[in-house]
PDB file of N, CA and C in Angstrom:
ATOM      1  N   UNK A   1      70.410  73.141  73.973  1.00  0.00           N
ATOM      2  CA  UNK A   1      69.594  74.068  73.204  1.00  0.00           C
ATOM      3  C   UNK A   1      68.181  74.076  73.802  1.00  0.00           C
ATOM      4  N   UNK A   2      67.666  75.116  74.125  1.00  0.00           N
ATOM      5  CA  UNK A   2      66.401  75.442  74.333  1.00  0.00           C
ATOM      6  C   UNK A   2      65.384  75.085  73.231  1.00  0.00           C
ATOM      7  N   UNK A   3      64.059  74.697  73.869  1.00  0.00           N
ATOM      8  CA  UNK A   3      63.171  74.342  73.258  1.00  0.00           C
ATOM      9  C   UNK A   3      62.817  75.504  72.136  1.00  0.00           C
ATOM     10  N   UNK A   4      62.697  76.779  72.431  1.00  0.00           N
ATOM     11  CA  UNK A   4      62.416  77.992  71.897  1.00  0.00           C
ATOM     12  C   UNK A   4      63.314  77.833  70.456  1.00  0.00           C
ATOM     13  N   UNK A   5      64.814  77.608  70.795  1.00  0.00           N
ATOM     14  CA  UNK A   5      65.514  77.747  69.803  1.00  0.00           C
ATOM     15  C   UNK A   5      65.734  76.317  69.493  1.00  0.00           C
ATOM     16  N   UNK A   6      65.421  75.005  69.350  1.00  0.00           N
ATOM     17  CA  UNK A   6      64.842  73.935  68.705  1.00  0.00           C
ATOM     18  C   UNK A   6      63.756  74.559  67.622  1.00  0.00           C
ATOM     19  N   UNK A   7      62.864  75.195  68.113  1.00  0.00           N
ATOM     20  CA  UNK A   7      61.003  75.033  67.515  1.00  0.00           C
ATOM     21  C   UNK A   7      62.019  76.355  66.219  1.00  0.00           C
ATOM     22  N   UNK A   8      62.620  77.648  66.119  1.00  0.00           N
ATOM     23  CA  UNK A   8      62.879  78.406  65.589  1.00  0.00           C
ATOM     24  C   UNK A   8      64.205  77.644  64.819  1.00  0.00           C
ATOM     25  N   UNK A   9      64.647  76.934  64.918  1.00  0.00           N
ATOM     26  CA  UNK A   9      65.550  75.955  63.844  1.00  0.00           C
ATOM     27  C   UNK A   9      64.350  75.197  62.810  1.00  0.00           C
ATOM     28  N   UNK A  10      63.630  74.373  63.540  1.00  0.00           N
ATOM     29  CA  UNK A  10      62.542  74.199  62.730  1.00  0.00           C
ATOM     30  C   UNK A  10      61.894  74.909  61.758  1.00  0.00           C
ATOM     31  N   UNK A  11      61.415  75.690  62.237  1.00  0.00           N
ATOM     32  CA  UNK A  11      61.199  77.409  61.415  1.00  0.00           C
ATOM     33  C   UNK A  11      61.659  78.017  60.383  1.00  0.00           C
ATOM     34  N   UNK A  12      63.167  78.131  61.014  1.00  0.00           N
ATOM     35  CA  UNK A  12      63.678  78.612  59.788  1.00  0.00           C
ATOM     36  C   UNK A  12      64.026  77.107  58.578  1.00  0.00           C
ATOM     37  N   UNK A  13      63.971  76.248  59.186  1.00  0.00           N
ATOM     38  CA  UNK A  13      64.344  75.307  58.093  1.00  0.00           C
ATOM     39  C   UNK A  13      63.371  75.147  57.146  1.00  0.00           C
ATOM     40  N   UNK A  14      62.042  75.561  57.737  1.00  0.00           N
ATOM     41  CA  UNK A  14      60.540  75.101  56.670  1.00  0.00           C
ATOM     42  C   UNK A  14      60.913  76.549  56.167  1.00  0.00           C
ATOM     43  N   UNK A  15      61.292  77.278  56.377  1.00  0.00           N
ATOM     44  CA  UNK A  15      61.294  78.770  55.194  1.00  0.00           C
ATOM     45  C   UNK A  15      62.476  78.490  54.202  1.00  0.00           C
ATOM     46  N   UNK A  16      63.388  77.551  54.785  1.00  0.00           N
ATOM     47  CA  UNK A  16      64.293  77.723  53.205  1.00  0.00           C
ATOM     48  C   UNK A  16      63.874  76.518  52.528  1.00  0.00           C
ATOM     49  N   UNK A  17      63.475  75.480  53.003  1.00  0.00           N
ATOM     50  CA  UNK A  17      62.914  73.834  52.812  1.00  0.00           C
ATOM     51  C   UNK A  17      61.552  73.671  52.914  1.00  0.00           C
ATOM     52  N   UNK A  18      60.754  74.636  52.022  1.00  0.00           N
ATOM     53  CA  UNK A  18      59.086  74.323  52.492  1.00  0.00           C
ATOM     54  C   UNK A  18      59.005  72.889  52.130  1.00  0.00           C
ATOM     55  N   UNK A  19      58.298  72.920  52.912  1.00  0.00           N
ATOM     56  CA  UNK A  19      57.499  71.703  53.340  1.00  0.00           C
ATOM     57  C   UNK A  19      55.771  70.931  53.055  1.00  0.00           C
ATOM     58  N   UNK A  20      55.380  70.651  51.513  1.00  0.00           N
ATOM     59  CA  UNK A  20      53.858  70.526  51.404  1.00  0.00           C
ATOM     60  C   UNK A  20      53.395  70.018  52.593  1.00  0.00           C
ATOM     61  N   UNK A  21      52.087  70.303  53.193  1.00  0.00           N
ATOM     62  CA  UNK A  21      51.551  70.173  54.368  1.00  0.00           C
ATOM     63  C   UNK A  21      51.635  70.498  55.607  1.00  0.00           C
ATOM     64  N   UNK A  22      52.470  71.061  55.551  1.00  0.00           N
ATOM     65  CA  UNK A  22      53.462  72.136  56.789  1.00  0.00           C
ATOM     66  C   UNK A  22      52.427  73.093  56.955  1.00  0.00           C
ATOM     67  N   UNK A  23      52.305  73.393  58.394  1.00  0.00           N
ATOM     68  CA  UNK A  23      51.119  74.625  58.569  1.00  0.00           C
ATOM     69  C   UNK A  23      52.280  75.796  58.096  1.00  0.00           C
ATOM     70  N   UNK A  24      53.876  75.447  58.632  1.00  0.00           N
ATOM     71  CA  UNK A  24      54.786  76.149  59.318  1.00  0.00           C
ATOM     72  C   UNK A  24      54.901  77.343  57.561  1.00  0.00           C
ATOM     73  N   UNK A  25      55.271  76.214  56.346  1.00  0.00           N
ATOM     74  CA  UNK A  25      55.137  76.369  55.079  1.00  0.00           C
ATOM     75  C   UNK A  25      53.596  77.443  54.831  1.00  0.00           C
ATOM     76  N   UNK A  26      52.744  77.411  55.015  1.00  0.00           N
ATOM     77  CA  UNK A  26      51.550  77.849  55.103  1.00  0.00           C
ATOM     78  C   UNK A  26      51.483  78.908  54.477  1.00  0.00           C
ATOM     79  N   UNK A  27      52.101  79.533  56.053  1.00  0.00           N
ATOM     80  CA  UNK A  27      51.850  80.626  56.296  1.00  0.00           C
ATOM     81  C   UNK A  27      53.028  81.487  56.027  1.00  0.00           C
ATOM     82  N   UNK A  28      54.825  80.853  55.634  1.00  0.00           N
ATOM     83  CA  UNK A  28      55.472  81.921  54.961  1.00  0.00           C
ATOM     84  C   UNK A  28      54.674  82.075  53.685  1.00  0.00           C
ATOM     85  N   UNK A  29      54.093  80.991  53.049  1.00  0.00           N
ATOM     86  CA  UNK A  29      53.644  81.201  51.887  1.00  0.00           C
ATOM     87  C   UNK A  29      52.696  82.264  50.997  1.00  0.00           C
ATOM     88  N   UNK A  30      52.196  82.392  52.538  1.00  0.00           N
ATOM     89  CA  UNK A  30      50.885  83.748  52.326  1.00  0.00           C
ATOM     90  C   UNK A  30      51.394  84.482  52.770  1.00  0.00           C
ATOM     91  N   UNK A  31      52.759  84.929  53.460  1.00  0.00           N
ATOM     92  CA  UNK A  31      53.312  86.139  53.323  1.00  0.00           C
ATOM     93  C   UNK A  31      53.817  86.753  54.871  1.00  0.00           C
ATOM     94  N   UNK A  32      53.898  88.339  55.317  1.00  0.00           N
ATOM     95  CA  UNK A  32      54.176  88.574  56.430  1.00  0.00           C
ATOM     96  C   UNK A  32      52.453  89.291  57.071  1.00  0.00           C
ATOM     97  N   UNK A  33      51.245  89.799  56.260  1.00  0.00           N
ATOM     98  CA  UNK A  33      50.296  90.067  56.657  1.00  0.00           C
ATOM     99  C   UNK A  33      49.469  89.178  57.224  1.00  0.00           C
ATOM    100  N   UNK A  34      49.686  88.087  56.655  1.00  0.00           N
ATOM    101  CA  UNK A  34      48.734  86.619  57.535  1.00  0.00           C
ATOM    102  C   UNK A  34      49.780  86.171  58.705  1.00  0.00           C
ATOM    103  N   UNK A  35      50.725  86.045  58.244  1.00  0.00           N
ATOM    104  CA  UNK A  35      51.635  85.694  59.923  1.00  0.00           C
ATOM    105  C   UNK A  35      51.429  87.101  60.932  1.00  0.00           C
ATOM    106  N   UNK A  36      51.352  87.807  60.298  1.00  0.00           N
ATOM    107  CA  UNK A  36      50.768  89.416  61.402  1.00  0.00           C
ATOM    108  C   UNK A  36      49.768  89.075  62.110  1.00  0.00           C
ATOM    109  N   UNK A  37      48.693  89.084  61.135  1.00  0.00           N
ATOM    110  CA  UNK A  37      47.207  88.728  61.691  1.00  0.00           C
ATOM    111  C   UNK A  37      47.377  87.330  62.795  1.00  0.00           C
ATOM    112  N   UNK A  38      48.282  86.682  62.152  1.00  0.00           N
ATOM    113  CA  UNK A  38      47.834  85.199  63.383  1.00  0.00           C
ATOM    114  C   UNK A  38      48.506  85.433  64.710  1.00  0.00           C
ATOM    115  N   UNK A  39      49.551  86.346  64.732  1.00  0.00           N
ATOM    116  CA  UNK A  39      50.167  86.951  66.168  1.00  0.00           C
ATOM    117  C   UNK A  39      48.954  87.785  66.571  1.00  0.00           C
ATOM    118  N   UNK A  40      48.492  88.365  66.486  1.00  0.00           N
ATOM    119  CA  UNK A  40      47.002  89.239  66.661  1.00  0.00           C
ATOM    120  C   UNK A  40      45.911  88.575  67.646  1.00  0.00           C
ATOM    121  N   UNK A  41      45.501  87.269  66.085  1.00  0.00           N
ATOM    122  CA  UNK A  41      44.946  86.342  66.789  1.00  0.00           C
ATOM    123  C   UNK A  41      44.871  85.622  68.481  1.00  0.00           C
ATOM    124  N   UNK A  42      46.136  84.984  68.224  1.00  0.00           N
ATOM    125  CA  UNK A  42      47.186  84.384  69.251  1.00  0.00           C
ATOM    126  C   UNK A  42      47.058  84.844  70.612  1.00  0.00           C
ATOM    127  N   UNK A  43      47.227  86.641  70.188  1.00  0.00           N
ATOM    128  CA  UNK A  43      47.405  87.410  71.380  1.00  0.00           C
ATOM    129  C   UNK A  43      46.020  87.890  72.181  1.00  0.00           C
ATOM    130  N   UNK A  44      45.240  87.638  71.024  1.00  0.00           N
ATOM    131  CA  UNK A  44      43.619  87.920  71.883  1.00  0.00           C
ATOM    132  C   UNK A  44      43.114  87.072  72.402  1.00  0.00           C
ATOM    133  N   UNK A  45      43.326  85.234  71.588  1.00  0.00           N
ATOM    134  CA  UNK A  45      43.020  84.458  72.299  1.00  0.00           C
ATOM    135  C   UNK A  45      43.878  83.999  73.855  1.00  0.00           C
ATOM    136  N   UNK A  46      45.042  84.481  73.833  1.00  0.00           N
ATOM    137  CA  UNK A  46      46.023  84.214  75.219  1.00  0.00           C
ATOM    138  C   UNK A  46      44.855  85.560  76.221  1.00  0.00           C
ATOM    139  N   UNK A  47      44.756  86.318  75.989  1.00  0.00           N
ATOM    140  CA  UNK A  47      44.005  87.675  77.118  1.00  0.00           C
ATOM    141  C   UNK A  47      43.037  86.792  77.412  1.00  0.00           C
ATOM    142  N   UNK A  48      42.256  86.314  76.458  1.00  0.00           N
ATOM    143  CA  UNK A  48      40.455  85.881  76.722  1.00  0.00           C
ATOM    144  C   UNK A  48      41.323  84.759  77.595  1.00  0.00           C
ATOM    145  N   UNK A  49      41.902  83.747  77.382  1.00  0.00           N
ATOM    146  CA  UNK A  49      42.193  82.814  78.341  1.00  0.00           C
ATOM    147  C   UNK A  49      42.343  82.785  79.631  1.00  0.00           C
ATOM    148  N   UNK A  50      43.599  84.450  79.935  1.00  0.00           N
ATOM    149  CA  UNK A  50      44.080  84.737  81.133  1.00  0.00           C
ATOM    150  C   UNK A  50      42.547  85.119  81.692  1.00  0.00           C
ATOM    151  N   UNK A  51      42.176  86.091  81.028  1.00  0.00           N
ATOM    152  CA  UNK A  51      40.839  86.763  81.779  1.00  0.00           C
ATOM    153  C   UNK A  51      39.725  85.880  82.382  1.00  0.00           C
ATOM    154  N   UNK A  52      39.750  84.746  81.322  1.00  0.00           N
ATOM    155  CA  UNK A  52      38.721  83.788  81.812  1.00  0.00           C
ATOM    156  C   UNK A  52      39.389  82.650  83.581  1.00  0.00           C
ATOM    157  N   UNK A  53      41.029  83.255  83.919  1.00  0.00           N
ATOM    158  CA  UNK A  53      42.045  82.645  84.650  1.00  0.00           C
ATOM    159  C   UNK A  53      41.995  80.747  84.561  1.00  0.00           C
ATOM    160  N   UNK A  54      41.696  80.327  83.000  1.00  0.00           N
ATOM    161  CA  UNK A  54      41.648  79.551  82.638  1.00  0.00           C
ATOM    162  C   UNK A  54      43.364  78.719  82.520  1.00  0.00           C
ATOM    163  N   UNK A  55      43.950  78.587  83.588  1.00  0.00           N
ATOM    164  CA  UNK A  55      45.709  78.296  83.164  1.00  0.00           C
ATOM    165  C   UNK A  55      45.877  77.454  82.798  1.00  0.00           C
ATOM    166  N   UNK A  56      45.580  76.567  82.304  1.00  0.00           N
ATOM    167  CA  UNK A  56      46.154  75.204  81.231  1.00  0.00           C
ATOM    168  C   UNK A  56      45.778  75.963  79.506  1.00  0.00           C
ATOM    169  N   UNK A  57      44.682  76.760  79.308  1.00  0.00           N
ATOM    170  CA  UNK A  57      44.004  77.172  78.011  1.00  0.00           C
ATOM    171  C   UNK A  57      45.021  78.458  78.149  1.00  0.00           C
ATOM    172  N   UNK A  58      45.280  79.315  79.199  1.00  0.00           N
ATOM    173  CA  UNK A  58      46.311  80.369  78.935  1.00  0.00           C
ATOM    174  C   UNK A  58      47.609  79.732  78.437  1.00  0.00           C
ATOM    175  N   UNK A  59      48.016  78.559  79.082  1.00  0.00           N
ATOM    176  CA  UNK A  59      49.545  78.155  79.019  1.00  0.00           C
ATOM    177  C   UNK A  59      49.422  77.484  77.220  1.00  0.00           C
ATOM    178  N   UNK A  60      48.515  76.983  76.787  1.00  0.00           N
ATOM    179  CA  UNK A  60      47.701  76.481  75.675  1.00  0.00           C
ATOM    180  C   UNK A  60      48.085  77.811  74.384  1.00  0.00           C
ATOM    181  N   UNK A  61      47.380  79.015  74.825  1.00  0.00           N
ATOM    182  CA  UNK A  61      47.686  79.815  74.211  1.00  0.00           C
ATOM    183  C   UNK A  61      48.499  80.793  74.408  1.00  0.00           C
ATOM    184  N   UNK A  62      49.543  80.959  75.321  1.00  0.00           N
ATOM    185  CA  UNK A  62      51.141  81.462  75.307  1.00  0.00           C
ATOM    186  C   UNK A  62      51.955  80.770  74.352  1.00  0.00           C
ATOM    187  N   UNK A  63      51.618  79.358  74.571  1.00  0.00           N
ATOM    188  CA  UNK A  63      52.955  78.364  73.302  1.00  0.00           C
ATOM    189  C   UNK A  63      52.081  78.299  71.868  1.00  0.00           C
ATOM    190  N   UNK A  64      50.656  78.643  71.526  1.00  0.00           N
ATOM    191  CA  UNK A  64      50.646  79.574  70.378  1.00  0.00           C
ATOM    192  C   UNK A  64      50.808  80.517  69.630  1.00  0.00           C
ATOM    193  N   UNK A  65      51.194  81.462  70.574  1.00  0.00           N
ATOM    194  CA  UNK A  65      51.771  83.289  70.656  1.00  0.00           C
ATOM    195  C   UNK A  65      53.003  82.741  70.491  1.00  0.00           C
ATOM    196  N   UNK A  66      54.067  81.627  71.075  1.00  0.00           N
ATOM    197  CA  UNK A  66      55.059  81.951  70.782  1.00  0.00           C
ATOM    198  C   UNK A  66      55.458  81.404  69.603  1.00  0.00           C
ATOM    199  N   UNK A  67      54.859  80.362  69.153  1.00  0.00           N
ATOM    200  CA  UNK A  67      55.110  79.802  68.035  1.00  0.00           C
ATOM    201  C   UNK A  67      54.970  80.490  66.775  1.00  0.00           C
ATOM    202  N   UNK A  68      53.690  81.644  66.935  1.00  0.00           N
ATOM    203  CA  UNK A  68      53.624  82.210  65.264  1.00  0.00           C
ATOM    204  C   UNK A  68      54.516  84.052  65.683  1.00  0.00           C
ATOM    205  N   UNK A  69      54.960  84.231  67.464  1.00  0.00           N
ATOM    206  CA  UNK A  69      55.952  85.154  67.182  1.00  0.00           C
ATOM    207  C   UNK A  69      57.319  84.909  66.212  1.00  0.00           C
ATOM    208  N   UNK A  70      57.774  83.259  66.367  1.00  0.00           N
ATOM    209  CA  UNK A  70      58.822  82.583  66.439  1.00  0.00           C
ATOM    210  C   UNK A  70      58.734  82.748  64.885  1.00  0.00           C
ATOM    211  N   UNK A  71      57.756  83.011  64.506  1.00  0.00           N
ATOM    212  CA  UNK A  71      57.275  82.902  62.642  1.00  0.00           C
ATOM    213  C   UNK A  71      57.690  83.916  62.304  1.00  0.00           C
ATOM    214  N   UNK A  72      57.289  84.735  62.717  1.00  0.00           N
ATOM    215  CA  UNK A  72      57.151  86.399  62.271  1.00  0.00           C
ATOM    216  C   UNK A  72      58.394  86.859  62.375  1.00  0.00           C
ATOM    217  N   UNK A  73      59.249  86.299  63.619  1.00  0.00           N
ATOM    218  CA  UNK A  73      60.615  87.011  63.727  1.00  0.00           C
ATOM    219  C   UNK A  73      61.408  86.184  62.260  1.00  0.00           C
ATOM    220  N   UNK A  74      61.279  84.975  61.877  1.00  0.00           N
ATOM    221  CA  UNK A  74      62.173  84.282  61.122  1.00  0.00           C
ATOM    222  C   UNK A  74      61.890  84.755  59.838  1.00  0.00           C
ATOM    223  N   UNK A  75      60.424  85.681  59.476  1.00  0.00           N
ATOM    224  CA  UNK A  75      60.058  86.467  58.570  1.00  0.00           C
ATOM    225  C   UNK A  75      60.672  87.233  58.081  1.00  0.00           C
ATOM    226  N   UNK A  76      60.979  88.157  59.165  1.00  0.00           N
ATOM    227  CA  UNK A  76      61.871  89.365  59.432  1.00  0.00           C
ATOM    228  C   UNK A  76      63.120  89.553  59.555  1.00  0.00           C
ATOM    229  N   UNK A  77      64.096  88.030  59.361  1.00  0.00           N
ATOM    230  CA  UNK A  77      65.049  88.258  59.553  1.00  0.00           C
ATOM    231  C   UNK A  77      65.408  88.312  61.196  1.00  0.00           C
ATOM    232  N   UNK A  78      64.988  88.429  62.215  1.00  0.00           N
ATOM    233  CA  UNK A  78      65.079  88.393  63.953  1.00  0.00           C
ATOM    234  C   UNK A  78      65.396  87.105  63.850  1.00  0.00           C
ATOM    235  N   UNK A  79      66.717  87.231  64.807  1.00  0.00           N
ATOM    236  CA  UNK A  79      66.990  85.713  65.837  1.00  0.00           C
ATOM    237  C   UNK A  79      66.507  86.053  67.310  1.00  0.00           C
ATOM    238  N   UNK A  80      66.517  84.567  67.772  1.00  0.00           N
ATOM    239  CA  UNK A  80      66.067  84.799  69.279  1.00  0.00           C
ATOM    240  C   UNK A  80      67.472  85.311  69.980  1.00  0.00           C
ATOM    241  N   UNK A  81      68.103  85.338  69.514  1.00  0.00           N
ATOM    242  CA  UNK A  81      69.435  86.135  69.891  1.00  0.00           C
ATOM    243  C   UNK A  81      69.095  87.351  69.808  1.00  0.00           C
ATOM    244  N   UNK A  82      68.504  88.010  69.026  1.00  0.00           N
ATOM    245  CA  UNK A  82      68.739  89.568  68.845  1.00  0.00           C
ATOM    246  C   UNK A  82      67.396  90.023  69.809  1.00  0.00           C
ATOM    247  N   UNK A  83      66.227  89.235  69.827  1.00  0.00           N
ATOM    248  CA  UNK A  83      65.651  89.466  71.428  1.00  0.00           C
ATOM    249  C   UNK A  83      65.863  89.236  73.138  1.00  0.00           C
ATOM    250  N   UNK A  84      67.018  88.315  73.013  1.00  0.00           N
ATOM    251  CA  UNK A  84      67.362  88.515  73.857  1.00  0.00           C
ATOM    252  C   UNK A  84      68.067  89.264  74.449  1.00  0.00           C
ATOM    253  N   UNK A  85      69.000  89.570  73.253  1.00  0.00           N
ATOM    254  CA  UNK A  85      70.062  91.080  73.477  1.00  0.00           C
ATOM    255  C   UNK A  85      69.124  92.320  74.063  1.00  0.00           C
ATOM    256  N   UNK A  86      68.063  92.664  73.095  1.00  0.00           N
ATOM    257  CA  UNK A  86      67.262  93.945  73.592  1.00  0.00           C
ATOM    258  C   UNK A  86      66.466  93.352  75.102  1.00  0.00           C
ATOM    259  N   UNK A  87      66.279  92.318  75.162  1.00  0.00           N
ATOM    260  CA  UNK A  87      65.827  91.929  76.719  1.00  0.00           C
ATOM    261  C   UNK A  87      66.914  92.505  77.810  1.00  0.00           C
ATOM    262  N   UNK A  88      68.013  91.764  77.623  1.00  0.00           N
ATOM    263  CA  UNK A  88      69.284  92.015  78.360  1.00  0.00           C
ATOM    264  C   UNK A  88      68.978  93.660  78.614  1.00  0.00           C
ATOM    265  N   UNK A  89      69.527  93.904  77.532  1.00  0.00           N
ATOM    266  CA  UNK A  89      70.029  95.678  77.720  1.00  0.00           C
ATOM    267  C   UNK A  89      68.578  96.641  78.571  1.00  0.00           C
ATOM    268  N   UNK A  90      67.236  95.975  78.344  1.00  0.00           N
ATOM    269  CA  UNK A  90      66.377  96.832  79.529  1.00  0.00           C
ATOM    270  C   UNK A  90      66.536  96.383  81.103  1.00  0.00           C
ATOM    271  N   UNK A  91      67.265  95.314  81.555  1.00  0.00           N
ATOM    272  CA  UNK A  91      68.189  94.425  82.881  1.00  0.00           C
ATOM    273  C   UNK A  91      68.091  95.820  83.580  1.00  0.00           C
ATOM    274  N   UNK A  92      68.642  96.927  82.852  1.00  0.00           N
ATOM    275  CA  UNK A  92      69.780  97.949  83.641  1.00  0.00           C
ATOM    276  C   UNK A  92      68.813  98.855  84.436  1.00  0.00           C
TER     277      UNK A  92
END
């Protein structure tokens, strides 16, 4: 099993099993507009990183982007299965 789909087992387990003190708990708790906003976040701080060609602070903030994407999809109902499928199918 991939790390990706380790960290998104995790994930979904703090959404059916919150967890007091859990950031993971947190933020289903406040809903899908604050897990929005923190992909937002995530994604401006990963640009400022690249732009600054800062690569340990980019690589820093890619595995933050993926962690609160990994949120948002388990929000929504998305497996990393069903992105990879639509990955696959643009291959062609």
């Amino acid at each position: 099993m991939s790390v990706i789909h380790e960290l998104y087992s995790v994930i979904l387990d703090r959404k059916a099993n919150p967890t007091e003190g859990s950031y993971t708990t947190y933020l289903f708790s406040k809903g899908t507009d604050k897990i929005s906003k923190k992909v937002g976040e995530e994604a401006v701080e990963t640009i400022i990183a690249a732009s600054q060609r800062d690569k340990q602070a980019t690589i820093q903030e890619l595995a933050d982007l993926q962690y609160h994407l990994l949120v948002l999809m388990a929000d929504q109902g998305i497996t990393v299965e069903d992105v990879e499928a639509e990955l696959r199918s643009r291959r062609s």
